[in-house]
C-alpha atoms as a PDB file:
ATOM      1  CA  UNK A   1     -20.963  -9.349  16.951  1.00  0.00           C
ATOM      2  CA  UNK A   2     -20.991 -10.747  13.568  1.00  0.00           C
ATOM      3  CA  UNK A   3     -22.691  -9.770  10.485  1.00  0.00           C
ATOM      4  CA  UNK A   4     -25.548 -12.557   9.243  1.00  0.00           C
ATOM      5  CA  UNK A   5     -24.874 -13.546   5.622  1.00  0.00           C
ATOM      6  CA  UNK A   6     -28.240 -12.270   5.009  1.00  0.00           C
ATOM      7  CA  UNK A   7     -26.990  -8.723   6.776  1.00  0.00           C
ATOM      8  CA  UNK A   8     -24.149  -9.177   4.242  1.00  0.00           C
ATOM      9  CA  UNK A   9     -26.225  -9.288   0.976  1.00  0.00           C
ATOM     10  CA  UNK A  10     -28.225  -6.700   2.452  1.00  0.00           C
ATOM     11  CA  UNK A  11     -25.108  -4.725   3.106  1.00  0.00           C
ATOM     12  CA  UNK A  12     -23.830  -5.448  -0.219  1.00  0.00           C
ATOM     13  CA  UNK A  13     -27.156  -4.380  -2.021  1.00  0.00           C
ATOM     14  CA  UNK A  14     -27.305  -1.330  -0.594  1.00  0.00           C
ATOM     15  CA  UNK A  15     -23.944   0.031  -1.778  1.00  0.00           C
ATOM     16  CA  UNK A  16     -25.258   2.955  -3.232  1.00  0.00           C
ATOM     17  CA  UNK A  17     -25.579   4.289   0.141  1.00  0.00           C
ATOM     18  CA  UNK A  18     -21.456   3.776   0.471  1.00  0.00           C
ATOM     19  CA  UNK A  19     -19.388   6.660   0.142  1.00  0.00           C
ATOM     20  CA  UNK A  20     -16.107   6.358  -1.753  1.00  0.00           C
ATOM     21  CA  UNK A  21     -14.865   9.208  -0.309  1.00  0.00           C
ATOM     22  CA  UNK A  22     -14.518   7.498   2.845  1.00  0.00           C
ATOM     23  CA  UNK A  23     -13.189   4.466   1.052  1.00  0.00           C
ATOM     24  CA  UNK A  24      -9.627   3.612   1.796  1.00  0.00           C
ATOM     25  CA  UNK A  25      -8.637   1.854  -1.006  1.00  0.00           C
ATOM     26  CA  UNK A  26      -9.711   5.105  -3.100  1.00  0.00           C
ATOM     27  CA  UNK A  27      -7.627   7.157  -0.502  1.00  0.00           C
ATOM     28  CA  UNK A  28      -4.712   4.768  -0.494  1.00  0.00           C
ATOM     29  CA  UNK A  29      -4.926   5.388  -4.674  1.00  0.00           C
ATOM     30  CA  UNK A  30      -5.145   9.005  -4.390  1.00  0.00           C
ATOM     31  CA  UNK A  31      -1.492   8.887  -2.325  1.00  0.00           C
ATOM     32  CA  UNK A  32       0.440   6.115  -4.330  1.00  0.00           C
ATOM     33  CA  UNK A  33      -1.979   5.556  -7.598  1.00  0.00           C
ATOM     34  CA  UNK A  34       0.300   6.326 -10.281  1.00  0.00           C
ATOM     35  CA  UNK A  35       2.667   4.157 -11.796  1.00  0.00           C
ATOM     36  CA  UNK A  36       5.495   6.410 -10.505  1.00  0.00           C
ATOM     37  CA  UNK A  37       4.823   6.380  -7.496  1.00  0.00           C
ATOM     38  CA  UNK A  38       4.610   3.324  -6.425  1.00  0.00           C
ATOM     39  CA  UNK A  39       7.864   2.157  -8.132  1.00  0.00           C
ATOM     40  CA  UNK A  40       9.425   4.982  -6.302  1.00  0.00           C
ATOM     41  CA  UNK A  41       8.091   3.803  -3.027  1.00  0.00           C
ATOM     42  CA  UNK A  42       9.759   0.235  -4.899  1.00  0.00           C
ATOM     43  CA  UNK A  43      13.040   2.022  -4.857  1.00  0.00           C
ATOM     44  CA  UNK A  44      12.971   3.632  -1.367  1.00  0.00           C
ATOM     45  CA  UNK A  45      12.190   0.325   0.181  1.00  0.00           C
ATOM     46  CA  UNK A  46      15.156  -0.824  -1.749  1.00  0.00           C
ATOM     47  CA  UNK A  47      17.657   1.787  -0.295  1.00  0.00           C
ATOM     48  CA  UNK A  48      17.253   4.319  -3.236  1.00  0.00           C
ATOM     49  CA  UNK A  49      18.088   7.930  -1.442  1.00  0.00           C
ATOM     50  CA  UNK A  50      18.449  10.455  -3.787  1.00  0.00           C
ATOM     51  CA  UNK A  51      16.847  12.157  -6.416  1.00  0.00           C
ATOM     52  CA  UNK A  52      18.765  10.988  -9.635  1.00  0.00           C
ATOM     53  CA  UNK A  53      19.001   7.457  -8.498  1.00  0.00           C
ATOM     54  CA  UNK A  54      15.323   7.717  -7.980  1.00  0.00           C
ATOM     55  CA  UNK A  55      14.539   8.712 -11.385  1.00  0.00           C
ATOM     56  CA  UNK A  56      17.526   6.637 -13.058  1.00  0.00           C
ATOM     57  CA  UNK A  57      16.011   3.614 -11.668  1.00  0.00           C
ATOM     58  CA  UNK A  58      12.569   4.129 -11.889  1.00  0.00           C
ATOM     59  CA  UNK A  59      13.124   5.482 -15.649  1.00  0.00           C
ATOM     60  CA  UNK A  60      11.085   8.204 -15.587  1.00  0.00           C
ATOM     61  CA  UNK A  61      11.763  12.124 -16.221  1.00  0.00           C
ATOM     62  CA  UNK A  62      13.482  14.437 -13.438  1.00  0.00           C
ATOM     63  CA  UNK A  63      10.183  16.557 -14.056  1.00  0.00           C
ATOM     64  CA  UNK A  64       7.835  13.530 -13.349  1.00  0.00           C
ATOM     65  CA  UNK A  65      10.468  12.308 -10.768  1.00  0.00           C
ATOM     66  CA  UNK A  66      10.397  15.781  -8.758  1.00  0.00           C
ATOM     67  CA  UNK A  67       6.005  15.992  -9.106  1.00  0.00           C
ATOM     68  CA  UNK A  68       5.906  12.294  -7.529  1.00  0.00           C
ATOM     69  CA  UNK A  69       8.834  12.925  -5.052  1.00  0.00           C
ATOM     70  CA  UNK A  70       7.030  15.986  -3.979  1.00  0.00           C
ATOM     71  CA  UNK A  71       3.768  14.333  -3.627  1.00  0.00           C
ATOM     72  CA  UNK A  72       4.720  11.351  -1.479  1.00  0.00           C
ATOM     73  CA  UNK A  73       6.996  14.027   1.129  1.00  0.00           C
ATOM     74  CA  UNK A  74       3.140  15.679   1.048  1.00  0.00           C
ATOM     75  CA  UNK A  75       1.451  12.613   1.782  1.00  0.00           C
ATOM     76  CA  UNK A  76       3.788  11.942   5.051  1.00  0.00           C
ATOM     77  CA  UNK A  77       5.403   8.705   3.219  1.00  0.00           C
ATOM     78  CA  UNK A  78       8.784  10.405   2.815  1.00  0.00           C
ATOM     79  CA  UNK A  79      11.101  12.926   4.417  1.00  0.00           C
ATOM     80  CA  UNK A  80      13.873  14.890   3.301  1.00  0.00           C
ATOM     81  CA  UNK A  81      16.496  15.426   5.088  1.00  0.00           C
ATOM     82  CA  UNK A  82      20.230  17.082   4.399  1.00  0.00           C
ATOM     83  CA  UNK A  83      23.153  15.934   3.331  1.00  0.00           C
ATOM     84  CA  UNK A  84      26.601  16.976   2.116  1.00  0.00           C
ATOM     85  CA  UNK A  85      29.341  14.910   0.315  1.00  0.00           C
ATOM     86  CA  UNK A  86      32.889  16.440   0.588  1.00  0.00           C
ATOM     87  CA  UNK A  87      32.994  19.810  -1.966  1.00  0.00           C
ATOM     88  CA  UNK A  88      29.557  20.111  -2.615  1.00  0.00           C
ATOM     89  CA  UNK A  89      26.868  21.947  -1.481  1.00  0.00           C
ATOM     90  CA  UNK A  90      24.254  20.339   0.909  1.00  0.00           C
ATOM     91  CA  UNK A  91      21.459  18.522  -1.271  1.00  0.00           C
ATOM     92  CA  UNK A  92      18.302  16.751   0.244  1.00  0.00           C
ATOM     93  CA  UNK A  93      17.751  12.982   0.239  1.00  0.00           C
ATOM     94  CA  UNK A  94      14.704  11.110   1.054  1.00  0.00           C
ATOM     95  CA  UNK A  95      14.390   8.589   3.458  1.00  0.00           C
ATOM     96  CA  UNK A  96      10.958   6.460   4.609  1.00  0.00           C
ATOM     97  CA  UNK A  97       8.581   7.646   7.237  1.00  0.00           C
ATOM     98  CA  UNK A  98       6.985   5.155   9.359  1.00  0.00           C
ATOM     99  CA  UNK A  99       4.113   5.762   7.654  1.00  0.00           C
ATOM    100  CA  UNK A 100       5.650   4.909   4.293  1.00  0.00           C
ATOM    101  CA  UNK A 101       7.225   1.799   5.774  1.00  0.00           C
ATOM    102  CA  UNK A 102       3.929   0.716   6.675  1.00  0.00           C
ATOM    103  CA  UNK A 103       3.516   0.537   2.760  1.00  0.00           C
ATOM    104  CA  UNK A 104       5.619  -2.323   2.412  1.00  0.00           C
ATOM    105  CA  UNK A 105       3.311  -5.238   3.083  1.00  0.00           C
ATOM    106  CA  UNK A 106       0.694  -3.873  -0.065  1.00  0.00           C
ATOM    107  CA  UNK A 107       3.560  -2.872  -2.300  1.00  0.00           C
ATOM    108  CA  UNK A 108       5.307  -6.868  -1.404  1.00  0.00           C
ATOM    109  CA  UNK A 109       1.705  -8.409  -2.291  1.00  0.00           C
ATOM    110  CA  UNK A 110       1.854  -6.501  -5.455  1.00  0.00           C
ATOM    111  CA  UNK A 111       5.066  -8.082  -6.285  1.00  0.00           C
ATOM    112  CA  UNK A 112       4.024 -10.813  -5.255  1.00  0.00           C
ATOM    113  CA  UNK A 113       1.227 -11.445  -7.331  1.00  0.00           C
ATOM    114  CA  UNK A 114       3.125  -9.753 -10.101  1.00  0.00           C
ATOM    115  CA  UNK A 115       5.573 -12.788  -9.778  1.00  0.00           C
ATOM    116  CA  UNK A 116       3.168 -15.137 -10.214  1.00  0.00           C
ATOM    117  CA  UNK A 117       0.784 -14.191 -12.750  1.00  0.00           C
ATOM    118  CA  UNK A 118       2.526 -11.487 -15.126  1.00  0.00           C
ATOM    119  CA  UNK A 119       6.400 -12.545 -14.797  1.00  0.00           C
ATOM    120  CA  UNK A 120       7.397 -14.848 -17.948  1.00  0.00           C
ATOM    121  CA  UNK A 121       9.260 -17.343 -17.015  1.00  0.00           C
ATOM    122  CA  UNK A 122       6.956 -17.463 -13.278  1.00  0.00           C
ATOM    123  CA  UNK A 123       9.036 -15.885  -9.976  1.00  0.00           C
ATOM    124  CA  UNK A 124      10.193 -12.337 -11.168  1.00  0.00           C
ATOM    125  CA  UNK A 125      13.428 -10.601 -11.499  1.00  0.00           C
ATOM    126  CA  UNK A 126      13.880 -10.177  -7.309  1.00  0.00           C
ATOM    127  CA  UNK A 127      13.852 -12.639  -4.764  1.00  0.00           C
ATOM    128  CA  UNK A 128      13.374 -11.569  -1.301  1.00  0.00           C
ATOM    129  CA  UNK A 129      14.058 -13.856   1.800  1.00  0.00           C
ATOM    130  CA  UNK A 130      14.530 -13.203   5.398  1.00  0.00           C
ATOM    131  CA  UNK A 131      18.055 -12.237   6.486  1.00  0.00           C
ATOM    132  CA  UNK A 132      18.138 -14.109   9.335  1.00  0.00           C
ATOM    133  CA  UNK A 133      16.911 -17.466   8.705  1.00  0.00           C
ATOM    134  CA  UNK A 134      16.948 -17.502   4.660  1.00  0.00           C
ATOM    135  CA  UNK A 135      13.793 -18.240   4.385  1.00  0.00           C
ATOM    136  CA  UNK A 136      11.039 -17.063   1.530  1.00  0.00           C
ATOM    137  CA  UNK A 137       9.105 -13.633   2.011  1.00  0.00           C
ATOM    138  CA  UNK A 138       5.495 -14.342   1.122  1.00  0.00           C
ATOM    139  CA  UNK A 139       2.717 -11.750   1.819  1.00  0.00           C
ATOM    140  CA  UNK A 140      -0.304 -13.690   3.686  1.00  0.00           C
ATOM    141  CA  UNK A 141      -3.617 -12.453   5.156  1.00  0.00           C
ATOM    142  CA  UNK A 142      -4.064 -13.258   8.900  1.00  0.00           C
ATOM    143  CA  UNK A 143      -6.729 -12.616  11.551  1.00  0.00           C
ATOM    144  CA  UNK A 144      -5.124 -10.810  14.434  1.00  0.00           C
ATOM    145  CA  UNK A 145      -5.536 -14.715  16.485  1.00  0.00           C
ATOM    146  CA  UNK A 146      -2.737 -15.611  13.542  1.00  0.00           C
ATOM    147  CA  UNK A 147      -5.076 -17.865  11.558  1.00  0.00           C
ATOM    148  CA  UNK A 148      -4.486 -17.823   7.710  1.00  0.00           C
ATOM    149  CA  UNK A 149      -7.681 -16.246   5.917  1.00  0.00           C
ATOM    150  CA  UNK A 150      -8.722 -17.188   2.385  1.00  0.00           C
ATOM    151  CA  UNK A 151     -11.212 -14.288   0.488  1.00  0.00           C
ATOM    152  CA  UNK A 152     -13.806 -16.487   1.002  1.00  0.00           C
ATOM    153  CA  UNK A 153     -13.904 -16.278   4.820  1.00  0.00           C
ATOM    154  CA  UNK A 154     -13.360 -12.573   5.003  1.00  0.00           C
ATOM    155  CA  UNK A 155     -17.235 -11.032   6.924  1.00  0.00           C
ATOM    156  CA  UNK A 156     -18.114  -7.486   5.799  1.00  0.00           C
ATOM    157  CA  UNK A 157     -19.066  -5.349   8.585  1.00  0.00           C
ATOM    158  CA  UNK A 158     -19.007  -1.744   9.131  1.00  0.00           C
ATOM    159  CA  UNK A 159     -16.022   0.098  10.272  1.00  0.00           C
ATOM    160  CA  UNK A 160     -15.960   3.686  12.271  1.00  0.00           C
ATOM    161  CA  UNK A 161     -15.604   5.969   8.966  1.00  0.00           C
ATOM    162  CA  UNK A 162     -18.972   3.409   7.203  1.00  0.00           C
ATOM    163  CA  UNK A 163     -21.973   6.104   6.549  1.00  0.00           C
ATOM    164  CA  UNK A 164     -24.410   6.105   8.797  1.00  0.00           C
ATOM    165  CA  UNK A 165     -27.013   4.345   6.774  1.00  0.00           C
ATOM    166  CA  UNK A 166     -24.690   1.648   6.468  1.00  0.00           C
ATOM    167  CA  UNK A 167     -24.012   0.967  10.104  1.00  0.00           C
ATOM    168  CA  UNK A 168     -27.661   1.099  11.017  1.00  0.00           C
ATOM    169  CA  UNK A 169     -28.641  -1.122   8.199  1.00  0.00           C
ATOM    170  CA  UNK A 170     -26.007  -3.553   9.949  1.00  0.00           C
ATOM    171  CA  UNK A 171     -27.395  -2.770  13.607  1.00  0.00           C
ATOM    172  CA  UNK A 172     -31.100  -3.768  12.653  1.00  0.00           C
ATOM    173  CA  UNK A 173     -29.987  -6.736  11.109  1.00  0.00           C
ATOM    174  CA  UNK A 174     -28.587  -7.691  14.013  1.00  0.00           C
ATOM    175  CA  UNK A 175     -31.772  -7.605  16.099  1.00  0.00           C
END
């Protein structure tokens, strides 16, 4: 059932009621809010293993580099796992979890709208296309039915983790 645009003003005037705590943007940006991280999530999407490549590329500190590593293997978005080159003892890279894969999309739109409205000369410094048909990655919002959805035509209802002050405010409305 939908939520009447006067339900959504009402909805929207009552956000004091809304808990950020149960916000997931705020919990997203508690896992991947620092600068650090995300460019090392940037760098494990790109095929970046191991700990001084990670912090060689990303240009920050093997302190900062080992904090932020250390944090995202917490957070579930990366795993270590052994490894051993010829003569050397075994070391620990760090490969993506499913769950950090399922990063990809948010940290592509960033890039995304990075190339468009910060990069000087417009496109940025990567271009990313499909391997198999060559064709231009572009992050897009879609309803589930596959329809293309513009910010304006996004409804604001509440979800199972919305207070409950929220969600009844939402059910009388709907009466």
């Amino acid at each position: 059932m939908r939520v009447s645009d006067a339900a959504y003003d009402d909805l929207l005037a009552r956000r004091g009621s809304w808990s950020a705590a149960s916000c997931s943007v705020a919990a997203a940006l508690e896992v991947v809010g620092t600068r650090s991280a995300m460019l090392l999530m940037r760098e494990a999407f790109y095929g970046t293993r191991r700990f001084d490549d990670f912090a060689h590329r990303v240009g920050i500190s093997d302190a900062v580099a080992a904090a932020r590593l250390r944090e995202l293997v917490e957070a579930g978005l990366l795993a270590k796992e052994p490894y051993r080159e010829e003569g050397s003892r075994t070391r620990l890279e760090y490969r993506l979890t499913d769950k950090g894969r399922d990063l990809l999309p948010a940290v592509l739109a960033l890039m995304q709208w990075g190339d468009r409205w910060l990069s000087d000369p417009p496109g940025g410094p990567v271009d990313l296309t499909h391997r198999d048909c060559g064709a231009e990655i572009a992050v897009r919002i879609r309803c589930a039915a596959g329809h293309e959805v513009e910010a304006r035509e996004l409804l604001l209802s509440p979800g199972p983790a919305a207070s409950s002050p929220v969600r009844e405010a939402a059910a009388a409305s709907r009466r």
